[in-house]
N, C-alpha and C. Protein backbone atom coordinates (compact mmCIF):
# COMPACT_ATOMS: atom_id res chain seq x y z
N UNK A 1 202.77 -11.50 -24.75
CA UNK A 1 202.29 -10.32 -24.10
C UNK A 1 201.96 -10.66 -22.65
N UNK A 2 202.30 -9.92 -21.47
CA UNK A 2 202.33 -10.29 -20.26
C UNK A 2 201.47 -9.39 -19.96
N UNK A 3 200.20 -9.46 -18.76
CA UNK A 3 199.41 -8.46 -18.40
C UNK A 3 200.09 -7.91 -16.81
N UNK A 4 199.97 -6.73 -17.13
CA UNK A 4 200.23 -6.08 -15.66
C UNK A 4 199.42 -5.95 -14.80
N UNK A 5 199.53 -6.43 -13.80
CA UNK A 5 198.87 -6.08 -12.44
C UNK A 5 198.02 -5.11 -12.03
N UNK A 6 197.09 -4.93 -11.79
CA UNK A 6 196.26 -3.83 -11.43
C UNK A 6 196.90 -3.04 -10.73
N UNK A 7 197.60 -3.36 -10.04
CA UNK A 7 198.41 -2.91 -8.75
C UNK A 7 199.01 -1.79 -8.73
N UNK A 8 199.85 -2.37 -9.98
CA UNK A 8 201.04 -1.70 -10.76
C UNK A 8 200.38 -0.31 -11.24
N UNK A 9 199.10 -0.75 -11.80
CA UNK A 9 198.60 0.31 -13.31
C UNK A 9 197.98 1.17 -12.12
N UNK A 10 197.36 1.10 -11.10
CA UNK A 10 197.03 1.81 -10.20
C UNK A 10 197.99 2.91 -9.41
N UNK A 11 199.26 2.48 -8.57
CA UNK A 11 200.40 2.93 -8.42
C UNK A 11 200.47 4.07 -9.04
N UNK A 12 200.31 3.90 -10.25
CA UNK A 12 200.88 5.74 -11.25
C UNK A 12 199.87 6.52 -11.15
N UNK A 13 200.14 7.55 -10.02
CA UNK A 13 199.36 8.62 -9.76
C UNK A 13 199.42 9.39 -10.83
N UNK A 14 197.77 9.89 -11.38
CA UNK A 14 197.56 10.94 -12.18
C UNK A 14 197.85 12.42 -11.96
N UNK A 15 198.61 12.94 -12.73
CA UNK A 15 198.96 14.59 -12.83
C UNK A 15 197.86 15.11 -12.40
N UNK A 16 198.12 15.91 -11.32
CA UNK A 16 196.81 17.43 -11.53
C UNK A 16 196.56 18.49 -12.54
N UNK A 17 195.36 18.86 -12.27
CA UNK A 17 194.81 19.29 -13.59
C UNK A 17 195.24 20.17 -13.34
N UNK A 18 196.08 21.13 -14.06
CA UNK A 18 196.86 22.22 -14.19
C UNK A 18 195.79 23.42 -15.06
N UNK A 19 195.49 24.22 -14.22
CA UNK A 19 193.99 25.34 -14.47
C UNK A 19 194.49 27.22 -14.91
N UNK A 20 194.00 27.64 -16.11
CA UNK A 20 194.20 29.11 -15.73
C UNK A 20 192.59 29.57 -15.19
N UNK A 21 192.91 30.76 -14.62
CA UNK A 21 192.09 31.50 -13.98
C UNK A 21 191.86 33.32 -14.01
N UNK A 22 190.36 33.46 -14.33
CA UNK A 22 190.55 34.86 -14.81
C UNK A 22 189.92 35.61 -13.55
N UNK A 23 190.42 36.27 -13.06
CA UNK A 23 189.72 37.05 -11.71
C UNK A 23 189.49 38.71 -12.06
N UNK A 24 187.82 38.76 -12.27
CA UNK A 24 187.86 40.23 -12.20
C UNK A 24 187.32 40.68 -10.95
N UNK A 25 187.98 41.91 -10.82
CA UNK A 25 187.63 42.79 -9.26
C UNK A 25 187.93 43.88 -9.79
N UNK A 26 186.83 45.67 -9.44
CA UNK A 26 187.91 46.61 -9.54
C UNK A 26 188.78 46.95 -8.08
N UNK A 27 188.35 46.14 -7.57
CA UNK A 27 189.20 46.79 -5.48
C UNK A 27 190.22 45.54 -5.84
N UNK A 28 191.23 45.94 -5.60
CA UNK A 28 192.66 45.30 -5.33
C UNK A 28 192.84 44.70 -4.18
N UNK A 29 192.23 44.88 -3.46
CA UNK A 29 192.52 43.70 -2.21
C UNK A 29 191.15 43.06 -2.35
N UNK A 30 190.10 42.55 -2.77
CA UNK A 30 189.63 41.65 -3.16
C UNK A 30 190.29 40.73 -3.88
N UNK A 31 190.68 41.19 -5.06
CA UNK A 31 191.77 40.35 -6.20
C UNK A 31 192.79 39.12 -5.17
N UNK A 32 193.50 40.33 -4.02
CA UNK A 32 194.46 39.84 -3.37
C UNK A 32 194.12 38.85 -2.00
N UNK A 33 192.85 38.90 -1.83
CA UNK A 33 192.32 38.27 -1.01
C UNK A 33 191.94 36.66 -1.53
N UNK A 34 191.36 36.48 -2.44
CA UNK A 34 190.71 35.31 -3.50
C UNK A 34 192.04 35.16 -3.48
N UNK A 35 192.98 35.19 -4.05
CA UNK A 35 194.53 34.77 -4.73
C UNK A 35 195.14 33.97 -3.54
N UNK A 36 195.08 34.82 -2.49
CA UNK A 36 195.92 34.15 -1.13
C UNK A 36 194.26 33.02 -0.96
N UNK A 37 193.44 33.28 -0.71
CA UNK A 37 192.41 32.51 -0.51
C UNK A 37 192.32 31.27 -0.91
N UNK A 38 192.43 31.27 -2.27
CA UNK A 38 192.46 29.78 -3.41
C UNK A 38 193.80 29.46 -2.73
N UNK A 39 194.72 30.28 -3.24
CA UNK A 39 196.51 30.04 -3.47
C UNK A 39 196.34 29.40 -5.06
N UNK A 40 197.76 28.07 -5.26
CA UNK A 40 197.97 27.96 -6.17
C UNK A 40 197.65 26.47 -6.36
N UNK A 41 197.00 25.90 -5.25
CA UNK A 41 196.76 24.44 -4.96
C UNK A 41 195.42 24.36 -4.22
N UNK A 42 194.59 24.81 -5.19
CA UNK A 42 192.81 24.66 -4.18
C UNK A 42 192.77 23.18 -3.69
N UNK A 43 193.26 22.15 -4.73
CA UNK A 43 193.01 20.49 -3.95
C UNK A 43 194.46 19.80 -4.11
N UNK A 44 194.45 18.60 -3.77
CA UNK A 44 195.56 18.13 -4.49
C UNK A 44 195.30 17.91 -5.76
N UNK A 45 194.41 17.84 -6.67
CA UNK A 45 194.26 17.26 -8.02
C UNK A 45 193.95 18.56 -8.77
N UNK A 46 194.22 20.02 -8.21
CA UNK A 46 194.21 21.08 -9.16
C UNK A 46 194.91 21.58 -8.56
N UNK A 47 195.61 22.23 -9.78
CA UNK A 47 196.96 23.49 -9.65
C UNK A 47 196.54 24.74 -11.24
N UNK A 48 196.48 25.82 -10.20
CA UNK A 48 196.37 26.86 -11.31
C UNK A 48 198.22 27.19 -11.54
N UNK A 49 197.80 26.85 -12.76
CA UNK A 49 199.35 27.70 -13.57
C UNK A 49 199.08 28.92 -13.77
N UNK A 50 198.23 29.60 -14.19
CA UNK A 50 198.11 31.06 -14.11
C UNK A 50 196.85 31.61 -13.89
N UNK A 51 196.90 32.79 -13.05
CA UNK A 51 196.05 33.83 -12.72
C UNK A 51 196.45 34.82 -13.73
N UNK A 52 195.16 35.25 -14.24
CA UNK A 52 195.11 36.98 -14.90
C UNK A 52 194.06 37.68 -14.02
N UNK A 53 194.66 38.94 -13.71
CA UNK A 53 193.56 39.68 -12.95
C UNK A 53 193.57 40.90 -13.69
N UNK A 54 192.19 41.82 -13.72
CA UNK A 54 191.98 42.45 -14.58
C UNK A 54 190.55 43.14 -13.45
N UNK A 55 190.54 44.49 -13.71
CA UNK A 55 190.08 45.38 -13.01
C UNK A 55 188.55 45.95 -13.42
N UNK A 56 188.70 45.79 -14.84
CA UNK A 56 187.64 46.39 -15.58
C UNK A 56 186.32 45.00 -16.41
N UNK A 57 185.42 46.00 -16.33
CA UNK A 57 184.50 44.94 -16.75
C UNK A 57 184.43 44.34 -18.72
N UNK A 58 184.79 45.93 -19.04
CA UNK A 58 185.67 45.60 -20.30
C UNK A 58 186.77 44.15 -20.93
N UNK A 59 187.58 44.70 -19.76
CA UNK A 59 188.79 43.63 -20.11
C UNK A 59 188.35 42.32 -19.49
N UNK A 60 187.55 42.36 -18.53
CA UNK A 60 187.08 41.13 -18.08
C UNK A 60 186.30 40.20 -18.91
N UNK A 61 186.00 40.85 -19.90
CA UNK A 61 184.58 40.38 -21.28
C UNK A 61 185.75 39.85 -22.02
N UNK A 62 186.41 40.79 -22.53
CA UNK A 62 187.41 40.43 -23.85
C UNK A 62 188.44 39.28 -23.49
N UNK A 63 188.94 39.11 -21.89
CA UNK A 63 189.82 38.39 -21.07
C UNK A 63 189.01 36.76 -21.59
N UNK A 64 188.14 36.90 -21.39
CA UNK A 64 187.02 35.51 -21.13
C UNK A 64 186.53 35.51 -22.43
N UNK A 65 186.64 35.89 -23.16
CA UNK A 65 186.45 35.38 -24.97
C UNK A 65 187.63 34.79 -25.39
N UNK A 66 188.77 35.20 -25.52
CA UNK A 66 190.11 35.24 -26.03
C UNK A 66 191.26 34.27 -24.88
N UNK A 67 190.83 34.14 -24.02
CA UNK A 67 191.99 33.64 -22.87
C UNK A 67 192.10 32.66 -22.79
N UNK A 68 190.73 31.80 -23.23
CA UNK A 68 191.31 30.19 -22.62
C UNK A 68 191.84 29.91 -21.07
N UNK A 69 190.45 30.32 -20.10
CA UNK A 69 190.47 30.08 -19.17
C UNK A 69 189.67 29.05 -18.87
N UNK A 70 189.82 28.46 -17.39
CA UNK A 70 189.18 27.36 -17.31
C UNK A 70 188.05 27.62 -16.39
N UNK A 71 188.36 28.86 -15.41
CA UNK A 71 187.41 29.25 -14.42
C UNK A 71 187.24 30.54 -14.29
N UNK A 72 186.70 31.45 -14.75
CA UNK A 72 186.30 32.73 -14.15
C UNK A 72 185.68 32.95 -12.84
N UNK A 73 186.41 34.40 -11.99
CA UNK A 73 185.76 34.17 -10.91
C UNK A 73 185.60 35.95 -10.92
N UNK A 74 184.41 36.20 -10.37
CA UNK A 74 184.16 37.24 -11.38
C UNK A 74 182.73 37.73 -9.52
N UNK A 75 183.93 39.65 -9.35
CA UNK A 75 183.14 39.83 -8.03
C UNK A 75 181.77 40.58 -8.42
N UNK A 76 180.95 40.28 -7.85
CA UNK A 76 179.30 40.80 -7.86
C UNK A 76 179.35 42.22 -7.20
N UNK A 77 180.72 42.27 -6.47
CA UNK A 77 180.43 44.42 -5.88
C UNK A 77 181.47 44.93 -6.79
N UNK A 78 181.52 44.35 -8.05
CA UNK A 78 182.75 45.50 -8.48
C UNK A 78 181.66 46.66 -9.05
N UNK A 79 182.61 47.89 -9.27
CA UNK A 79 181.77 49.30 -9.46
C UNK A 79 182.46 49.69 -11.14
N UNK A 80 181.92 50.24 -12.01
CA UNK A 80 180.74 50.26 -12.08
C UNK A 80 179.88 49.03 -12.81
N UNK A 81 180.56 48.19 -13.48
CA UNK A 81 179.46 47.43 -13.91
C UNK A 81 180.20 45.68 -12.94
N UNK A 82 178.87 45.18 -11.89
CA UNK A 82 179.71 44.34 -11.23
C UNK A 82 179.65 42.81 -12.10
N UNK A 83 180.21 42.02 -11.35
CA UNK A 83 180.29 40.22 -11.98
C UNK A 83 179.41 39.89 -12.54
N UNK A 84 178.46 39.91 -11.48
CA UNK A 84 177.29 39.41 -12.10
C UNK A 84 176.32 39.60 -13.30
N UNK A 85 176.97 41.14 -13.51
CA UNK A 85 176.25 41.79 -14.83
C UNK A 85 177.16 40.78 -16.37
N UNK A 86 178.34 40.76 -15.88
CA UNK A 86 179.34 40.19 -16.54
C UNK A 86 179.41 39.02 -16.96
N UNK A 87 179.17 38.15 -15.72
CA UNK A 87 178.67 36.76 -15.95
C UNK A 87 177.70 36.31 -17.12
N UNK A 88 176.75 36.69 -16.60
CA UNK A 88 175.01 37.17 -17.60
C UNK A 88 175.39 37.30 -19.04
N UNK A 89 176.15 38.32 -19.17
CA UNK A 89 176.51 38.50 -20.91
C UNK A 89 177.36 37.71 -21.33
N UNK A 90 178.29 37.01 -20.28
CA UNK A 90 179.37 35.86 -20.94
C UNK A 90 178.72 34.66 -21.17
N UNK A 91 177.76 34.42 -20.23
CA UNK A 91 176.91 33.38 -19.96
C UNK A 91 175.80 33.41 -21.70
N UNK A 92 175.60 34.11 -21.99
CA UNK A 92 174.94 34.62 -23.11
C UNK A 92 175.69 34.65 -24.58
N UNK A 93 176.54 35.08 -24.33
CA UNK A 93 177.39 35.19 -25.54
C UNK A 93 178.51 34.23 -26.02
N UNK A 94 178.89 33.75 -25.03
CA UNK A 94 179.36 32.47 -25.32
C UNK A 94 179.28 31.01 -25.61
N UNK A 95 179.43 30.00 -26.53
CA UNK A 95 179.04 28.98 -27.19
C UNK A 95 179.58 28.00 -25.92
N UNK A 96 181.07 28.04 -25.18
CA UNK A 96 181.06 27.38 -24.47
C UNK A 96 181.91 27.99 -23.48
N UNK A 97 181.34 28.97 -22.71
CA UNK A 97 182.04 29.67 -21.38
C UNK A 97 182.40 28.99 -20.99
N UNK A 98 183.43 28.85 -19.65
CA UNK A 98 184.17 28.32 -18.91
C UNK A 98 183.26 28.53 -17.83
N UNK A 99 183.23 27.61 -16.40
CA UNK A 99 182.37 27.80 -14.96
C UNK A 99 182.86 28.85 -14.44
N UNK A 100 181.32 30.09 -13.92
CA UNK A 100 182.06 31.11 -13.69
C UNK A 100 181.79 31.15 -12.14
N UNK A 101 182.53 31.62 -11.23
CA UNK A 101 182.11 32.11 -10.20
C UNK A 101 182.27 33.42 -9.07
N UNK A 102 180.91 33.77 -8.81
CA UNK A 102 180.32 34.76 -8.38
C UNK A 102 181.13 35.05 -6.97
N UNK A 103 181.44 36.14 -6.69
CA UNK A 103 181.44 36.47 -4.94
C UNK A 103 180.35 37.28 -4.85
N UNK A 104 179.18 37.35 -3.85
CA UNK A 104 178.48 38.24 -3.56
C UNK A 104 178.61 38.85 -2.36
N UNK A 105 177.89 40.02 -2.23
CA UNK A 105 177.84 40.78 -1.16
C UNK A 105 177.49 40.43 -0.63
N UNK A 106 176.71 39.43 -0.17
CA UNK A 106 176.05 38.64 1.27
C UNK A 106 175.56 37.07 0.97
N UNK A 107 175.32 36.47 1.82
CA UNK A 107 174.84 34.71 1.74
C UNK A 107 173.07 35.41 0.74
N UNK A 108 172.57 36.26 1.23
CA UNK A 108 171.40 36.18 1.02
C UNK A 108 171.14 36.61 -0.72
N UNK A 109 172.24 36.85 -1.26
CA UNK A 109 172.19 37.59 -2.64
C UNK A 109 172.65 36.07 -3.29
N UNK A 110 172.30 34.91 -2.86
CA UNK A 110 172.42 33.71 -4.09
C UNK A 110 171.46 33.90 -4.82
N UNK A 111 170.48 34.36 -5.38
CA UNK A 111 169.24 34.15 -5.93
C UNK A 111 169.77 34.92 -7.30
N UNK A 112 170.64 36.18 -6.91
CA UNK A 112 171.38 36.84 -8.19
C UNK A 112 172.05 36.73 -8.70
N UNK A 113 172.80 35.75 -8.00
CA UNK A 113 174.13 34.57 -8.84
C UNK A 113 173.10 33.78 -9.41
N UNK A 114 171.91 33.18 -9.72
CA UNK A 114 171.32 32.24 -10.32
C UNK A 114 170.80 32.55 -11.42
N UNK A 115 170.60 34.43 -11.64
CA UNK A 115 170.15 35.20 -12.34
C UNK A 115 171.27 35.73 -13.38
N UNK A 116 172.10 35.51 -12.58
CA UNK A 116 173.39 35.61 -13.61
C UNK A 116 174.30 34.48 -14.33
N UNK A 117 173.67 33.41 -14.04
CA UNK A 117 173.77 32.17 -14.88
C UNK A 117 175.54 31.64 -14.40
N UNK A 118 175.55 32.09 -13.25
CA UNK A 118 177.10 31.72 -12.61
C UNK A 118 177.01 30.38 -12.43
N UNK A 119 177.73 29.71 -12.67
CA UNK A 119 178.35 27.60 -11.72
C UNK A 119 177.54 28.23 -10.26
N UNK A 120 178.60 29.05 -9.40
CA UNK A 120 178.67 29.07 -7.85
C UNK A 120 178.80 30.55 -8.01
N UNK A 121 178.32 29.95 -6.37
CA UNK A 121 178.50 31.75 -5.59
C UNK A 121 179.49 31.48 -4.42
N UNK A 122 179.98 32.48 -4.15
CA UNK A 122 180.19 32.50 -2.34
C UNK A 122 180.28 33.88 -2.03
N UNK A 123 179.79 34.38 -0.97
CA UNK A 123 179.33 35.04 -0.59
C UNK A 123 180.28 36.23 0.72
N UNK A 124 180.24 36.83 0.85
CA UNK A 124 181.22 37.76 1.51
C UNK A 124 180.84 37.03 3.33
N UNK A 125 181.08 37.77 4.03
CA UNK A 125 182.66 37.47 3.82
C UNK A 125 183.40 36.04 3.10
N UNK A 126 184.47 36.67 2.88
CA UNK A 126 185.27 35.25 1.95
C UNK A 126 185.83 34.24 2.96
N UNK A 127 185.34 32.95 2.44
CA UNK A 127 185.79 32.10 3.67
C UNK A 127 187.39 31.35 2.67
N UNK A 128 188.47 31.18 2.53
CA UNK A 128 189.53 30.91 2.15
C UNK A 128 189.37 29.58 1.54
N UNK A 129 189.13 28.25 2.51
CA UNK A 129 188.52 27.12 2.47
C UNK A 129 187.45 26.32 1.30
N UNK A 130 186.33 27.52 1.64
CA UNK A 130 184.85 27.72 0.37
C UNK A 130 185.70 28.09 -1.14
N UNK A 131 186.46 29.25 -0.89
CA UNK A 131 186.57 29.37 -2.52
C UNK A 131 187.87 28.58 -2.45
N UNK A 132 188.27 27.76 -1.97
CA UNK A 132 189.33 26.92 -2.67
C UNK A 132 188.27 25.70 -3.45
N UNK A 133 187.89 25.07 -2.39
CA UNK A 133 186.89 23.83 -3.08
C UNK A 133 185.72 24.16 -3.89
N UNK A 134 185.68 25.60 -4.03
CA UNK A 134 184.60 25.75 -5.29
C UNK A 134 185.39 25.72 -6.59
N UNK A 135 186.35 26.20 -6.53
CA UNK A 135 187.71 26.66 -7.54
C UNK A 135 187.61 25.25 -8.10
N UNK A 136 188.74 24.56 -7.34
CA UNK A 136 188.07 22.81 -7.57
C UNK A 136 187.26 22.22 -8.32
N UNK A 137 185.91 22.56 -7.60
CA UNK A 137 184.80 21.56 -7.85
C UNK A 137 184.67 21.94 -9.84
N UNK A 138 184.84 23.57 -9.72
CA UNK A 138 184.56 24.45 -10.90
C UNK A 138 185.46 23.53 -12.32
N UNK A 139 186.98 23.65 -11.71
CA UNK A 139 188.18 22.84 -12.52
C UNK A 139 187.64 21.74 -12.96
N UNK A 140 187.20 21.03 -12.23
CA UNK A 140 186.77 19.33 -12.47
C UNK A 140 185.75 18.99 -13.40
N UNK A 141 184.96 19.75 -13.90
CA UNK A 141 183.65 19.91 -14.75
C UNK A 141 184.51 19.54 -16.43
């Protein structure tokens, strides 16, 4: 038996973690904003294979029981019932939710992402950058 080189065993770069992702919004260019925002490569070591987006707070519940997602990202102004309400009951009802994260209406509304038992927040305006490496940080858990 010959031992290999550290060198060698080092050399073989590890696959990225290949992520789905559940995005609820009811405004459609939010949805479309986060999507171009993240993209499909938040780091080099995560790649979402699929986005589901879903409008309603309904399907957003049943999406995140049944989906086998890895990250929910779930907006705090959707109308009528927003993320954060959503979060809260997934956060609650689930044995082992996936990291969810919050967009809020302002920097100053983190205190209601904390109340809603979200991973992260980020906060409007959307910075492209922020929710890529939260996306990330979220995947890596």
């Amino acid at each position: 038996m010959t031992a290999t080189p550290a060198a060698d065993q080092q050399s073989s770069s590890a696959e990225p973690r290949s992520i789905s992702v559940l995005l609820y919004s009811n405004d459609r260019s939010v949805r479309d904003a986060v999507r171009l925002g993240v993209g499909d490569t938040p780091a080099d070591d995560v790649v979402i294979s699929r986005w589901t987006e879903v409008a309603t707070p309904e399907i957003a519940v049943d999406e995140a029981k049944t989906g086998a997602y890895d990250v929910l990202i779930l907006d705090g102004e959707s109308q009528p019932y927003g993320g954060m309400g959503v979060s809260r009951q997934l956060k609650n009802e689930m044995f082992r939710c996936p990291p969810v994260l919050v967009l809020t209406g302002r920097p100053v509304d983190g205190w209601l992402a904390t109340w809603s038992l979200a991973d992260a927040a980020v906060p409007r305006p959307l910075d492209p950058q922020r929710l890529a490496d939260t996306v990330a940080e979220l995947a890596r858990r």
